[in-house]
C-alpha atoms as a PDB file:
ATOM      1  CA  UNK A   1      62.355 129.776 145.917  1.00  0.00           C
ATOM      2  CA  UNK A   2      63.462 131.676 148.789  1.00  0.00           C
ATOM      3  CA  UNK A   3      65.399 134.274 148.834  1.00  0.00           C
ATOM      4  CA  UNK A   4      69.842 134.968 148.316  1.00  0.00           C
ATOM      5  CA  UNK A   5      70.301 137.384 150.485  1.00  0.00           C
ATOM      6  CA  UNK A   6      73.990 139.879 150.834  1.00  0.00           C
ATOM      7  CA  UNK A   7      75.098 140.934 154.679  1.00  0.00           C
ATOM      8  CA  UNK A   8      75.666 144.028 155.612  1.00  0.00           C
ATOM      9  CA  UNK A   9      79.382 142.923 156.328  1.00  0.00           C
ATOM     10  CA  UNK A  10      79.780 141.396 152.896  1.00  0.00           C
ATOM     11  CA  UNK A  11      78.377 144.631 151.422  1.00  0.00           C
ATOM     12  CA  UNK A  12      80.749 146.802 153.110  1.00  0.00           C
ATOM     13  CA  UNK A  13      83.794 144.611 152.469  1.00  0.00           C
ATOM     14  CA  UNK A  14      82.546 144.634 148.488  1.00  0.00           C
ATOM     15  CA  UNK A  15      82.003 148.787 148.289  1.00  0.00           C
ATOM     16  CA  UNK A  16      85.485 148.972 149.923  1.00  0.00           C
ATOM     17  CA  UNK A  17      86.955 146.837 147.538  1.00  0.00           C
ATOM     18  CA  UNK A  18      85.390 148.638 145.076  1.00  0.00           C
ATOM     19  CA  UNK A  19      86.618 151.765 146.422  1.00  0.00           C
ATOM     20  CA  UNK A  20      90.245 150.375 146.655  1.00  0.00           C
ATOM     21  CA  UNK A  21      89.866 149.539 142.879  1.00  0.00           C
ATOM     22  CA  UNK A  22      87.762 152.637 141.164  1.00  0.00           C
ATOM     23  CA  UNK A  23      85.633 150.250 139.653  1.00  0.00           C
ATOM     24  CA  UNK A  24      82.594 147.397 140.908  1.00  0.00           C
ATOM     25  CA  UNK A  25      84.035 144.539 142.416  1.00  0.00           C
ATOM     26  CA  UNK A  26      81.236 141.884 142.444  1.00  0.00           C
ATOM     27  CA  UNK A  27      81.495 138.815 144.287  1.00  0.00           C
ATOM     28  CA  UNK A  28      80.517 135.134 142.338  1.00  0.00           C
ATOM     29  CA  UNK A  29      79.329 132.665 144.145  1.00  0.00           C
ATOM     30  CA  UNK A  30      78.752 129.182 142.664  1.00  0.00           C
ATOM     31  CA  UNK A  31      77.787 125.758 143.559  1.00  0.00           C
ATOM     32  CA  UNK A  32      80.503 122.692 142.443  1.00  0.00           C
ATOM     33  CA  UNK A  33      80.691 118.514 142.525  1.00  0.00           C
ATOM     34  CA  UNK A  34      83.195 118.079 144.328  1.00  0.00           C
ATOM     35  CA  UNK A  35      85.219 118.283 147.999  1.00  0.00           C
ATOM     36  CA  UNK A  36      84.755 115.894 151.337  1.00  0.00           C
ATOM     37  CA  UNK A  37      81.231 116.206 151.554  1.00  0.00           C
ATOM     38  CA  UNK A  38      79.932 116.361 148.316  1.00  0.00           C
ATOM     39  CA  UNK A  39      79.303 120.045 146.903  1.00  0.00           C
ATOM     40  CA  UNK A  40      82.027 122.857 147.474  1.00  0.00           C
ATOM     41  CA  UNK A  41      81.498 126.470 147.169  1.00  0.00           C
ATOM     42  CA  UNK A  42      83.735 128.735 144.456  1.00  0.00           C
ATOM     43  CA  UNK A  43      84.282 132.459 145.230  1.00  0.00           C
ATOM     44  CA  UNK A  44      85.220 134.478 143.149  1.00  0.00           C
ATOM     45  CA  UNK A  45      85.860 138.396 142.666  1.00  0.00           C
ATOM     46  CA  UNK A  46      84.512 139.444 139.291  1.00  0.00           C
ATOM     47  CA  UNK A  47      83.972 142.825 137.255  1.00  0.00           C
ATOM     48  CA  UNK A  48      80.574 142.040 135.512  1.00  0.00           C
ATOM     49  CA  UNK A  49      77.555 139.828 135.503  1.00  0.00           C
ATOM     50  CA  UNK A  50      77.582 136.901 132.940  1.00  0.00           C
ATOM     51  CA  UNK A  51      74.181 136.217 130.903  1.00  0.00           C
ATOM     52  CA  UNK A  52      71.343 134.174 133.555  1.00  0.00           C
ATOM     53  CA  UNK A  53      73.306 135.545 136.484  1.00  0.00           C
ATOM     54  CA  UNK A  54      71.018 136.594 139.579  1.00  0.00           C
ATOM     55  CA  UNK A  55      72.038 139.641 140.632  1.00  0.00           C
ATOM     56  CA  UNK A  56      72.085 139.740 144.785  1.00  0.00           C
ATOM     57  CA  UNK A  57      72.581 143.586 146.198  1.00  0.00           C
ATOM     58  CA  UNK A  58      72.254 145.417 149.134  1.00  0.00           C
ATOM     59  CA  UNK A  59      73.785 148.515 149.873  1.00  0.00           C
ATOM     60  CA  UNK A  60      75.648 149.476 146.318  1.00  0.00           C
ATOM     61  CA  UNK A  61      76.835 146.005 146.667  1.00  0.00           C
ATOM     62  CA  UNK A  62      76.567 142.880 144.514  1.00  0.00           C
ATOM     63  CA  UNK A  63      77.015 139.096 144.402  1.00  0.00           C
ATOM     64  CA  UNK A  64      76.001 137.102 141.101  1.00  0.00           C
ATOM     65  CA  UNK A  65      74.731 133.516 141.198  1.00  0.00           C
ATOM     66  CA  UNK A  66      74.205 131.354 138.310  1.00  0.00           C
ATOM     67  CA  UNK A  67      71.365 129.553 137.244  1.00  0.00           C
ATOM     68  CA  UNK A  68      72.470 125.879 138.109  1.00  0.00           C
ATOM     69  CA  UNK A  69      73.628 126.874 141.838  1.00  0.00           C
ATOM     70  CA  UNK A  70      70.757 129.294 142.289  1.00  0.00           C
ATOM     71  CA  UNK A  71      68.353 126.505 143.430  1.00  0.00           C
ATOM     72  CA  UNK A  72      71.243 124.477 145.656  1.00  0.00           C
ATOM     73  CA  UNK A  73      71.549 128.103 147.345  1.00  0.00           C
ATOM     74  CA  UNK A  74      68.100 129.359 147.908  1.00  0.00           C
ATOM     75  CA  UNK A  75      67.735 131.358 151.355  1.00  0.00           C
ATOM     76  CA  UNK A  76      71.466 131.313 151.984  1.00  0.00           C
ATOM     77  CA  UNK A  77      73.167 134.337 153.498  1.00  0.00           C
ATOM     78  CA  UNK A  78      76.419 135.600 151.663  1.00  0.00           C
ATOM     79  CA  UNK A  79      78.029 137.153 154.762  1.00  0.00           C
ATOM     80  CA  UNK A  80      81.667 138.286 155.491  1.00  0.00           C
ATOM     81  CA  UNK A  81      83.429 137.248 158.416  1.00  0.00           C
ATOM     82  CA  UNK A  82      86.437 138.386 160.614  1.00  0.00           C
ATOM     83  CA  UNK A  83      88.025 135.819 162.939  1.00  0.00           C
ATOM     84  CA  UNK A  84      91.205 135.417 164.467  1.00  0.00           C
ATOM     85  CA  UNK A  85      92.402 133.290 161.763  1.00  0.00           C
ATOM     86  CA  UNK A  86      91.259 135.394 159.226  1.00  0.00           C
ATOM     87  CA  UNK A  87      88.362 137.379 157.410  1.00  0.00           C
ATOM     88  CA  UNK A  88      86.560 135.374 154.429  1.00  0.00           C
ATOM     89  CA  UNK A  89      83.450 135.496 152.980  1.00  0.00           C
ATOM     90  CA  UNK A  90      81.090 132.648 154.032  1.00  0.00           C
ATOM     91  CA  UNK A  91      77.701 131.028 152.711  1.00  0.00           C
ATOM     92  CA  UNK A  92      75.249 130.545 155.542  1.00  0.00           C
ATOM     93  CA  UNK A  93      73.355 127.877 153.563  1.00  0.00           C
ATOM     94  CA  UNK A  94      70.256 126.707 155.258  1.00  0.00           C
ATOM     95  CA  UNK A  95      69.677 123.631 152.893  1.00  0.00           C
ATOM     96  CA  UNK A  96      73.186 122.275 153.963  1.00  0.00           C
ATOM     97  CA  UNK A  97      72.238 119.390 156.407  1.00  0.00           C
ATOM     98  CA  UNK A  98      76.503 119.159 156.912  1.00  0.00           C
ATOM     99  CA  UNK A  99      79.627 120.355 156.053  1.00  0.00           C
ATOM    100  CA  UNK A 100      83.376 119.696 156.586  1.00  0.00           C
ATOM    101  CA  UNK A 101      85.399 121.618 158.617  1.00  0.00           C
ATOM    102  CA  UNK A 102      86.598 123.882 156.703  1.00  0.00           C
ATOM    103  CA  UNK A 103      83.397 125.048 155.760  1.00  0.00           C
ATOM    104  CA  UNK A 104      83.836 125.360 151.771  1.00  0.00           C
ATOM    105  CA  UNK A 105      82.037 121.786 151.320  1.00  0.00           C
ATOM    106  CA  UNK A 106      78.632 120.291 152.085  1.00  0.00           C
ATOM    107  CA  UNK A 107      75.837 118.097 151.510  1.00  0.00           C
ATOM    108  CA  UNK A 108      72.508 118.585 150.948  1.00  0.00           C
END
């Protein structure tokens, strides 16, 4: 399976979050049913690892994955992004073959 890999931006936005709150943020990232094009990601900021997570880190950093979305997520960046409309953390997925606008849901 290839490779979940953690930007440099998303590492740096996760240590200063972690600064901010004197303790490791971690980031979850997991694979749903659901939204306009079939899957949809869910973010979430987290404390600690659950049992089976895979542990992604770079830089001090960490994102956690879970077994089931592991494989739907394999070679996907986790990457942080500032735009004009606002910073969020995106999911570069390579296995998506499309997505909705907003970017949150796709298809495989």
């Amino acid at each position: 399976m290839n490779p979940i890999t953690l930007s440099a931006s998303a590492a740096r936005h996760l240590n200063r979050l972690s600064a901010d709150a004197g303790h490791p943020i971690l980031l979850r990232v997991a694979v749903e049913g659901g939204g306009c094009s079939g899957f949809q990601y869910q973010l979430d900021l987290v404390e600690a690892p659950e049992v089976g997570d895979t542990v992604v880190a770079y830089d001090g950093a960490q994102a956690l994955i879970d077994e089931v979305s592991a494989p739907l997520l394999a070679g996907s960046i986790i990457d942080y992004v500032e735009e004009l409309v606002g910073a969020q953390f995106k999911i570069l997925n390579p296995q998506a073959k499309s997505s909705c606008g907003c970017g949150v849901s796709f298809s495989i």
